[in-house]
N, C-alpha and C. Protein backbone atom coordinates (compact mmCIF):
# COMPACT_ATOMS: atom_id res chain seq x y z
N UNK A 1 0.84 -1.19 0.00
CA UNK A 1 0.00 0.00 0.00
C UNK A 1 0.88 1.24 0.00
N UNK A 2 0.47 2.30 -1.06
CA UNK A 2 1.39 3.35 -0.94
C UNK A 2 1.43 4.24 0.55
N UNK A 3 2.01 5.18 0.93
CA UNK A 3 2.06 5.90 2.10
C UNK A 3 0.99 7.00 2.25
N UNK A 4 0.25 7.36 3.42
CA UNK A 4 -0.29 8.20 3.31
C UNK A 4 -0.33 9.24 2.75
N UNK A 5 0.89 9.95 2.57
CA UNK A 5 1.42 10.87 2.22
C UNK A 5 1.01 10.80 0.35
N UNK A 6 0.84 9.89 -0.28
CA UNK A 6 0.65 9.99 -1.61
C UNK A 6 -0.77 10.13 -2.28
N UNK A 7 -1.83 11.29 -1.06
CA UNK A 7 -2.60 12.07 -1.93
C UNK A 7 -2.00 13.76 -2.23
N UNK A 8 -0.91 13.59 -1.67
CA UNK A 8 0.01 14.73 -2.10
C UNK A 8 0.76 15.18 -3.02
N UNK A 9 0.71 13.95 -3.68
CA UNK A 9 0.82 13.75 -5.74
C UNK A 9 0.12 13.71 -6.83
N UNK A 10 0.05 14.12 -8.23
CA UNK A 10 -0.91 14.69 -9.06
C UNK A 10 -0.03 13.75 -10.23
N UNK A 11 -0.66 13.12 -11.09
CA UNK A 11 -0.43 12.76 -12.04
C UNK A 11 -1.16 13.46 -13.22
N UNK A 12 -0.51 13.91 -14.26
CA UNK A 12 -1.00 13.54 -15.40
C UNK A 12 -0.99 12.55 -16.54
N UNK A 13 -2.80 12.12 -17.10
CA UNK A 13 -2.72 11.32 -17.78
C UNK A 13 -2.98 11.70 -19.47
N UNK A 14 -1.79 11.62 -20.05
CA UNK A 14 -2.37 11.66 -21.37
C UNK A 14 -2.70 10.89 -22.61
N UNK A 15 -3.87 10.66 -23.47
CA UNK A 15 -4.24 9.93 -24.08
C UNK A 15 -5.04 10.47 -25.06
N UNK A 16 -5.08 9.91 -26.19
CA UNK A 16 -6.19 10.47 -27.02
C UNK A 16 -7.41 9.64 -27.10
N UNK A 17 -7.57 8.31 -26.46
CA UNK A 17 -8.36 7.72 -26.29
C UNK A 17 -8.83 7.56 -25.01
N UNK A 18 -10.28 8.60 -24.61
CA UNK A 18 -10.64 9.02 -23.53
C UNK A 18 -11.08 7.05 -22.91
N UNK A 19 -11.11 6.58 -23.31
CA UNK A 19 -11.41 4.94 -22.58
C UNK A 19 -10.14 4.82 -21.79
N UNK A 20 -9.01 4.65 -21.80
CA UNK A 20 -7.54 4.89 -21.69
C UNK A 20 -7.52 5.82 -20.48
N UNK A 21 -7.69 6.73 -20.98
CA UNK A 21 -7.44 8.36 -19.61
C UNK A 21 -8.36 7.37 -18.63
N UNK A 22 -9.83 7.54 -18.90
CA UNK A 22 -10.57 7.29 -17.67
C UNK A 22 -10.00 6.11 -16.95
N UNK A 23 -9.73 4.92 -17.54
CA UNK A 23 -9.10 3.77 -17.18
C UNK A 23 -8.09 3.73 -15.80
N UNK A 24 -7.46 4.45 -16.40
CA UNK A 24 -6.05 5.29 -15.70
C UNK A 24 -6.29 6.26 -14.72
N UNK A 25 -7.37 6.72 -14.65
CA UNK A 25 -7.50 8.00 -13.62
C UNK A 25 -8.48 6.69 -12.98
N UNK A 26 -9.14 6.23 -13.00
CA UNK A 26 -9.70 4.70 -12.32
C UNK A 26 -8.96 3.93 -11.31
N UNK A 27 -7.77 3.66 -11.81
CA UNK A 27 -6.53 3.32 -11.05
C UNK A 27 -6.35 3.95 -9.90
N UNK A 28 -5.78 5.31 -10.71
CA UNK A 28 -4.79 5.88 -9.61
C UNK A 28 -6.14 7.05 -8.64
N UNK A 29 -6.64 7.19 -8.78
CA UNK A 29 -8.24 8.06 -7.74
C UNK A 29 -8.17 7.25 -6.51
N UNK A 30 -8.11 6.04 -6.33
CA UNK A 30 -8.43 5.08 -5.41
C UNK A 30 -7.30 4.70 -4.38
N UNK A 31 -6.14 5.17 -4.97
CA UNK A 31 -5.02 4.95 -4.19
C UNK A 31 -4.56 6.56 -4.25
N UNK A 32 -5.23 7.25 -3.71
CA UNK A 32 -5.13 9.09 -3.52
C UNK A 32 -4.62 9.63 -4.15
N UNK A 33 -4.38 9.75 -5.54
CA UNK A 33 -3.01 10.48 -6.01
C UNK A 33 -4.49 11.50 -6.90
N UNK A 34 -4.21 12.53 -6.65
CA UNK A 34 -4.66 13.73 -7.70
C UNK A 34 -4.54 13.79 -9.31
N UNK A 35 -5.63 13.52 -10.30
CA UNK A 35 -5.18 12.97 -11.56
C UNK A 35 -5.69 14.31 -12.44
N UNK A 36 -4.90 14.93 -13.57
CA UNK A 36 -5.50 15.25 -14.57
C UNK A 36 -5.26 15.06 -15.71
N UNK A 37 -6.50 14.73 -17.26
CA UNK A 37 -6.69 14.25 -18.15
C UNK A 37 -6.27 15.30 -19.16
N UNK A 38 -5.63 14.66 -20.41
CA UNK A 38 -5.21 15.39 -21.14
C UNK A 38 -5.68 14.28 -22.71
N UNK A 39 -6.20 15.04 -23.75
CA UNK A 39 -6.16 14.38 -24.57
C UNK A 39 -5.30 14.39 -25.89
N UNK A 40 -4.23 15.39 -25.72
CA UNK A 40 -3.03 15.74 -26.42
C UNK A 40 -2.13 16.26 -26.05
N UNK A 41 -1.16 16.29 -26.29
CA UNK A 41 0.30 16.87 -26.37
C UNK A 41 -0.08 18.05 -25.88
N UNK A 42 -0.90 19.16 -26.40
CA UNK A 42 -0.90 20.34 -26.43
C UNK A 42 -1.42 20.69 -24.71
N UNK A 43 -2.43 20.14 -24.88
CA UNK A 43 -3.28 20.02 -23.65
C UNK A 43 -2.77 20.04 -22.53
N UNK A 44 -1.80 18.30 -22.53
CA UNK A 44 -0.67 18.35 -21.72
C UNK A 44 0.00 19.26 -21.05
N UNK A 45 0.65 20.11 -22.39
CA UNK A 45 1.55 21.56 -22.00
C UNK A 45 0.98 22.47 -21.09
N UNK A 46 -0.76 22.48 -21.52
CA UNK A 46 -1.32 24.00 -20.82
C UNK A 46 -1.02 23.24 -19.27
N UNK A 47 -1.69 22.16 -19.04
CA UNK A 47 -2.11 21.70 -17.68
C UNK A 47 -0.59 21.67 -16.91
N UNK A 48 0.43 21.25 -17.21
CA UNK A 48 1.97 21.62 -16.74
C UNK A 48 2.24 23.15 -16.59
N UNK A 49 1.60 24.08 -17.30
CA UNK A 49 2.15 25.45 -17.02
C UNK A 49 1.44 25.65 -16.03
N UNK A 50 -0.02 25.28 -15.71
CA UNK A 50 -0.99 25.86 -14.60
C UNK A 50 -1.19 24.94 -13.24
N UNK A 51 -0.40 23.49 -13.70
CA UNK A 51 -0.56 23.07 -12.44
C UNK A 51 0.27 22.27 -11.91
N UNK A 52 0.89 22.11 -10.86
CA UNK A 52 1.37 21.30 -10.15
C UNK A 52 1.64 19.91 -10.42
N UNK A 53 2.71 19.12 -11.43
CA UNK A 53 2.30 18.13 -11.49
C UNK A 53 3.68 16.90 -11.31
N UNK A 54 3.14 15.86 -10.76
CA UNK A 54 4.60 15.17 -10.17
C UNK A 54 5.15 14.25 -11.25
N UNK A 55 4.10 13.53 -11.94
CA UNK A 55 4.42 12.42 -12.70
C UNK A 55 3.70 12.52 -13.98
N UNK A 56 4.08 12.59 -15.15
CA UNK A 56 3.16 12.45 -16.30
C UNK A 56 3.23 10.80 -16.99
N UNK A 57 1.94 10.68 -17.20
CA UNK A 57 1.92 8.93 -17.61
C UNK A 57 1.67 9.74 -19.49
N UNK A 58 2.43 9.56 -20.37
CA UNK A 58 2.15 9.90 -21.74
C UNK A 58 2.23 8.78 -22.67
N UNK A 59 1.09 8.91 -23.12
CA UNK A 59 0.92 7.54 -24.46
C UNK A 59 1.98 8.31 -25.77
N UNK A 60 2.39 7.51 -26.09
CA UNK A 60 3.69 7.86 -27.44
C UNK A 60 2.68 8.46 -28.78
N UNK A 61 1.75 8.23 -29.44
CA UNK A 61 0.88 8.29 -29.85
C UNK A 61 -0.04 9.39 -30.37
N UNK A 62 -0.12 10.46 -29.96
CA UNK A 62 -0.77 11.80 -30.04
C UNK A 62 -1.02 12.43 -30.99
N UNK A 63 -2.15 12.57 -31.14
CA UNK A 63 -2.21 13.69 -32.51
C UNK A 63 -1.01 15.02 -32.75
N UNK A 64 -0.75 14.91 -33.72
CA UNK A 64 0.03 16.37 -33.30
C UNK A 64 1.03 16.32 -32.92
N UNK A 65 1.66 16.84 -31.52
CA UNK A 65 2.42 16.06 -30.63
C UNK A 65 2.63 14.71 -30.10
N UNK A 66 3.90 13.83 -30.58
CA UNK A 66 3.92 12.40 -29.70
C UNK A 66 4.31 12.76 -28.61
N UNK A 67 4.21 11.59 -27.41
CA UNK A 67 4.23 12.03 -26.46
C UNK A 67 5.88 11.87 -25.38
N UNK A 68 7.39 11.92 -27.05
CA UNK A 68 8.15 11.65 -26.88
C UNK A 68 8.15 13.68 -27.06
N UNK A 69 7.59 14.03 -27.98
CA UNK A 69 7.73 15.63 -28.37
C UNK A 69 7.12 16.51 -27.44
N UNK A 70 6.14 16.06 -26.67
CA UNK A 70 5.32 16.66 -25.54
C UNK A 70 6.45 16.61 -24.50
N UNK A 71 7.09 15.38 -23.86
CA UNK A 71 8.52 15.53 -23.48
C UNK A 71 9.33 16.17 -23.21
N UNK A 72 9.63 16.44 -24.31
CA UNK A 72 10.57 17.29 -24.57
C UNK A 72 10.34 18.55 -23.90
N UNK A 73 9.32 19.16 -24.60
CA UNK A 73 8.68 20.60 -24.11
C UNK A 73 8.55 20.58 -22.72
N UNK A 74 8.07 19.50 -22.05
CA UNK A 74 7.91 19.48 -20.33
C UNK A 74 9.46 19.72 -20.10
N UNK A 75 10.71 19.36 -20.85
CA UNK A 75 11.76 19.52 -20.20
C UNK A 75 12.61 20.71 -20.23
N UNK A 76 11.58 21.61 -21.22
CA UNK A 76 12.14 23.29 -21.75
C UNK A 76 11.58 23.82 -20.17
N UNK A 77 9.99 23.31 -20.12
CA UNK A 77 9.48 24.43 -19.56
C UNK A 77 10.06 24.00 -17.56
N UNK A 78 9.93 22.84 -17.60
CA UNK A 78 10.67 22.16 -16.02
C UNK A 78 11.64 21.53 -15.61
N UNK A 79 12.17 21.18 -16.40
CA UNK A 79 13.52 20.10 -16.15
C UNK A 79 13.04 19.00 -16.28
N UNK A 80 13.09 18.57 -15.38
CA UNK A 80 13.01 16.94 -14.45
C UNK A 80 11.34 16.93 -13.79
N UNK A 81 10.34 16.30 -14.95
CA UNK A 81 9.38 16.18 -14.73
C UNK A 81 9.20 14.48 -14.92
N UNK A 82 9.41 13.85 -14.18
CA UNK A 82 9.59 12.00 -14.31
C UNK A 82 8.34 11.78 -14.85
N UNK A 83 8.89 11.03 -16.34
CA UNK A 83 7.37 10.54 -16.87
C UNK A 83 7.55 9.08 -17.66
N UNK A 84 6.86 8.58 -17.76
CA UNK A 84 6.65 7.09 -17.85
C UNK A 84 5.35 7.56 -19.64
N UNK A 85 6.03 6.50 -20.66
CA UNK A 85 5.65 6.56 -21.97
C UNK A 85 5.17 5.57 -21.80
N UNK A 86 4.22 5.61 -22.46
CA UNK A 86 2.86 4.09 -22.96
C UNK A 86 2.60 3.89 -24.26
N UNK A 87 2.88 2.89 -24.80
CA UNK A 87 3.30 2.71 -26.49
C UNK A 87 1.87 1.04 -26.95
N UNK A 88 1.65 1.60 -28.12
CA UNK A 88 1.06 -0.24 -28.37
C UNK A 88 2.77 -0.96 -29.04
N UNK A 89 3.03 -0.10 -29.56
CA UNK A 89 3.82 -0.20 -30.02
C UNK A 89 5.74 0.09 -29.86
N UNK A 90 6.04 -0.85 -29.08
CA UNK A 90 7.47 -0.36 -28.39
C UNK A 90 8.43 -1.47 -29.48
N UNK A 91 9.61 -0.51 -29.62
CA UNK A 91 10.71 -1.15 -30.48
C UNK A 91 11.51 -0.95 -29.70
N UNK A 92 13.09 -0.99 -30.00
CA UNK A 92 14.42 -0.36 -29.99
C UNK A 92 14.68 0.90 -30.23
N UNK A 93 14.12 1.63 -31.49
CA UNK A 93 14.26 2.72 -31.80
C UNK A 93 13.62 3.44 -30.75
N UNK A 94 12.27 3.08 -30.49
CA UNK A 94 11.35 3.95 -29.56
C UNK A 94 12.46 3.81 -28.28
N UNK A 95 12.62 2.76 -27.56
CA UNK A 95 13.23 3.02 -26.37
C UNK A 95 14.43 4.03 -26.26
N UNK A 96 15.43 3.78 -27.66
CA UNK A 96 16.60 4.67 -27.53
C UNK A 96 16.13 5.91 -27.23
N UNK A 97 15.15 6.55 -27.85
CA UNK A 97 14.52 7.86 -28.03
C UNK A 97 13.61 8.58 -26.93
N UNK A 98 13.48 7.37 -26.12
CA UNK A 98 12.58 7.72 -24.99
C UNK A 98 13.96 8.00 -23.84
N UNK A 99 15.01 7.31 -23.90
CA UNK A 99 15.84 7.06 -23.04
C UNK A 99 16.24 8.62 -23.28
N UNK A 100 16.60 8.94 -24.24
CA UNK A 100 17.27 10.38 -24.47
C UNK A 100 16.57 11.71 -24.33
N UNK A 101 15.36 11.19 -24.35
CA UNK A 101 14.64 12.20 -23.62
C UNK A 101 14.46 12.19 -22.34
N UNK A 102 14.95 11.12 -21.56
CA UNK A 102 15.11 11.01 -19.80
C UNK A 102 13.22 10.73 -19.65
N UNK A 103 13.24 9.45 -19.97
CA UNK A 103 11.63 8.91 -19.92
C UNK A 103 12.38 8.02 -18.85
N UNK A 104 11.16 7.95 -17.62
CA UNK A 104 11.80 7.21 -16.69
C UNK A 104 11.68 5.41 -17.35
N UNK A 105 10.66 5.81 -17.77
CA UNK A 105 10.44 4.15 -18.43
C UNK A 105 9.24 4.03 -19.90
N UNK A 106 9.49 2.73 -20.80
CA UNK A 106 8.44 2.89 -21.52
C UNK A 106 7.43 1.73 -21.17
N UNK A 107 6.01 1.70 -21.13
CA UNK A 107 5.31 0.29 -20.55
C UNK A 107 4.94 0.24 -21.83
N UNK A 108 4.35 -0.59 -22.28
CA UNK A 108 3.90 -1.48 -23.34
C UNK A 108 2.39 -1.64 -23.56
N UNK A 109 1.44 -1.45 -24.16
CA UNK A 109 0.01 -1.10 -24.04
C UNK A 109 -0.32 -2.86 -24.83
N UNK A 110 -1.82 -3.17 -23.83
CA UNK A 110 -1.88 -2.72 -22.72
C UNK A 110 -1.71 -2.75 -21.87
N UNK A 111 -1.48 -1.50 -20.58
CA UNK A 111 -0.82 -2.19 -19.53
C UNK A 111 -1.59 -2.81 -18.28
N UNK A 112 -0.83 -3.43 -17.68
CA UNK A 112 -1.19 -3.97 -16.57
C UNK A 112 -1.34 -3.36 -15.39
N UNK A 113 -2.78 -3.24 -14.80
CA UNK A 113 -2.63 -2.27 -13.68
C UNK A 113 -2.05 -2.40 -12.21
N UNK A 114 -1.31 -3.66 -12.44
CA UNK A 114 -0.49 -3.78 -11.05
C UNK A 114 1.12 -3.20 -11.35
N UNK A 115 1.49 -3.38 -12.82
CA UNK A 115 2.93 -2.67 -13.57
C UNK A 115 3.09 -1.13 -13.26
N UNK A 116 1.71 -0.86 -13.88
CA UNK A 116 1.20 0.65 -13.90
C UNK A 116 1.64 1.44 -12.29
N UNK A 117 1.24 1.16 -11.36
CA UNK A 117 0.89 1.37 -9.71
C UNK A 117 2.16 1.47 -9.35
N UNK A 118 2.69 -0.01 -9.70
CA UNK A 118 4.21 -0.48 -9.07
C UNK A 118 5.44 0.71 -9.57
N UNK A 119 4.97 0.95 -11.27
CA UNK A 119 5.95 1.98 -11.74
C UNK A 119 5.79 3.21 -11.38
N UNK A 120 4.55 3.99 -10.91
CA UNK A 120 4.33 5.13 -10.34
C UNK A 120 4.80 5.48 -9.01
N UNK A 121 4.64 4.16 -7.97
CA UNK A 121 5.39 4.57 -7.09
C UNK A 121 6.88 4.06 -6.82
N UNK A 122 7.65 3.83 -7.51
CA UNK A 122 8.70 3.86 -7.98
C UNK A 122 9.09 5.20 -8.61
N UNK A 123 8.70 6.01 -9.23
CA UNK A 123 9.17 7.01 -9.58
C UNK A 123 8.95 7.86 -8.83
N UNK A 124 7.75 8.28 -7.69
CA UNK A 124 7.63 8.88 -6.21
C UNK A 124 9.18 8.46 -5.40
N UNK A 125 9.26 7.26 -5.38
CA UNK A 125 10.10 6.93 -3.97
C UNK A 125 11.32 7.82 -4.61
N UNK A 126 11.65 7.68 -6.08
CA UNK A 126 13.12 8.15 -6.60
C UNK A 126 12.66 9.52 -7.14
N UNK A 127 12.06 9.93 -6.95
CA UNK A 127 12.08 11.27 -7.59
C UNK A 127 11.53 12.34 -6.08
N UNK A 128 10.99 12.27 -5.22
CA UNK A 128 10.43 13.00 -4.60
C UNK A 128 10.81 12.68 -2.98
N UNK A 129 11.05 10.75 -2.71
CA UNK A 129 10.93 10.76 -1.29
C UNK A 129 12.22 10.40 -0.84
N UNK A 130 13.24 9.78 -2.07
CA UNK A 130 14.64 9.50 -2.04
C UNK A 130 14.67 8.24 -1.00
N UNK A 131 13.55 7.38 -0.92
CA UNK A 131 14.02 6.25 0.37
C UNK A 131 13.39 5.16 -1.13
N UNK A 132 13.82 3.64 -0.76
CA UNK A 132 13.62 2.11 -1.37
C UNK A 132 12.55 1.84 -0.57
């Protein structure tokens, strides 16, 4: 069970397939974490300039913006915003490219919602609480 302390974290979820977002904000609502929905790249961006956000879950995928290029931009506008890529489709190429954009990880669609949980708070413990 995560720590009390982790309704004090906000994820964003982005997807262009609102079945997906809700799915995902389904998950993580129940184990306290603060979620907001994004259905593009762009979207993404506004909700990072206006709000508070610890972890972005981004599907690779996006109209417009992929969510290796949405990335990026989170790393103009914040640095070190730990985010975890969601692909149907994961190669070699994709991983090199995710790696170089400092993606904490890529999961593989679809995912598993015990992978999902396990990798989120994993990137809490190393990004925010510094303890194993």
């Amino acid at each position: 069970m995560p720590s009390p302390a982790v309704q004090d974290y906000s994820i964003l979820i982005t997807d262009d397939d609102a079945g997906v977002r809700e799915t995902l904000r389904d998950i993580f609502v129940p184990h306290g974490y603060r979620t907001y929905l994004a259905e593009s790249g762009e979207e993404a961006i506004d909700i990072v300039s206006t709000h508070h956000v610890h972890i972005a879950l981004l599907d690779m995928h996006l109209p417009r913006l992929s969510g290796l290029e949405t990335l990026a931009v989170f790393r103009q506008m914040r640095g070190a915003l730990p985010a975890i890529l969601i692909s149907g489709a994961c190669d070699e190429n994709l991983m090199r490219r995710a790696l170089s954009e400092h993606a904490f990880c890529v999961l593989e669609k679809p995912v598993s919602r015990h992978v999902v949980v396990h990798v989120v708070h994993r990137v809490i413990q190393k990004f925010y609480q510094q303890v194993s």
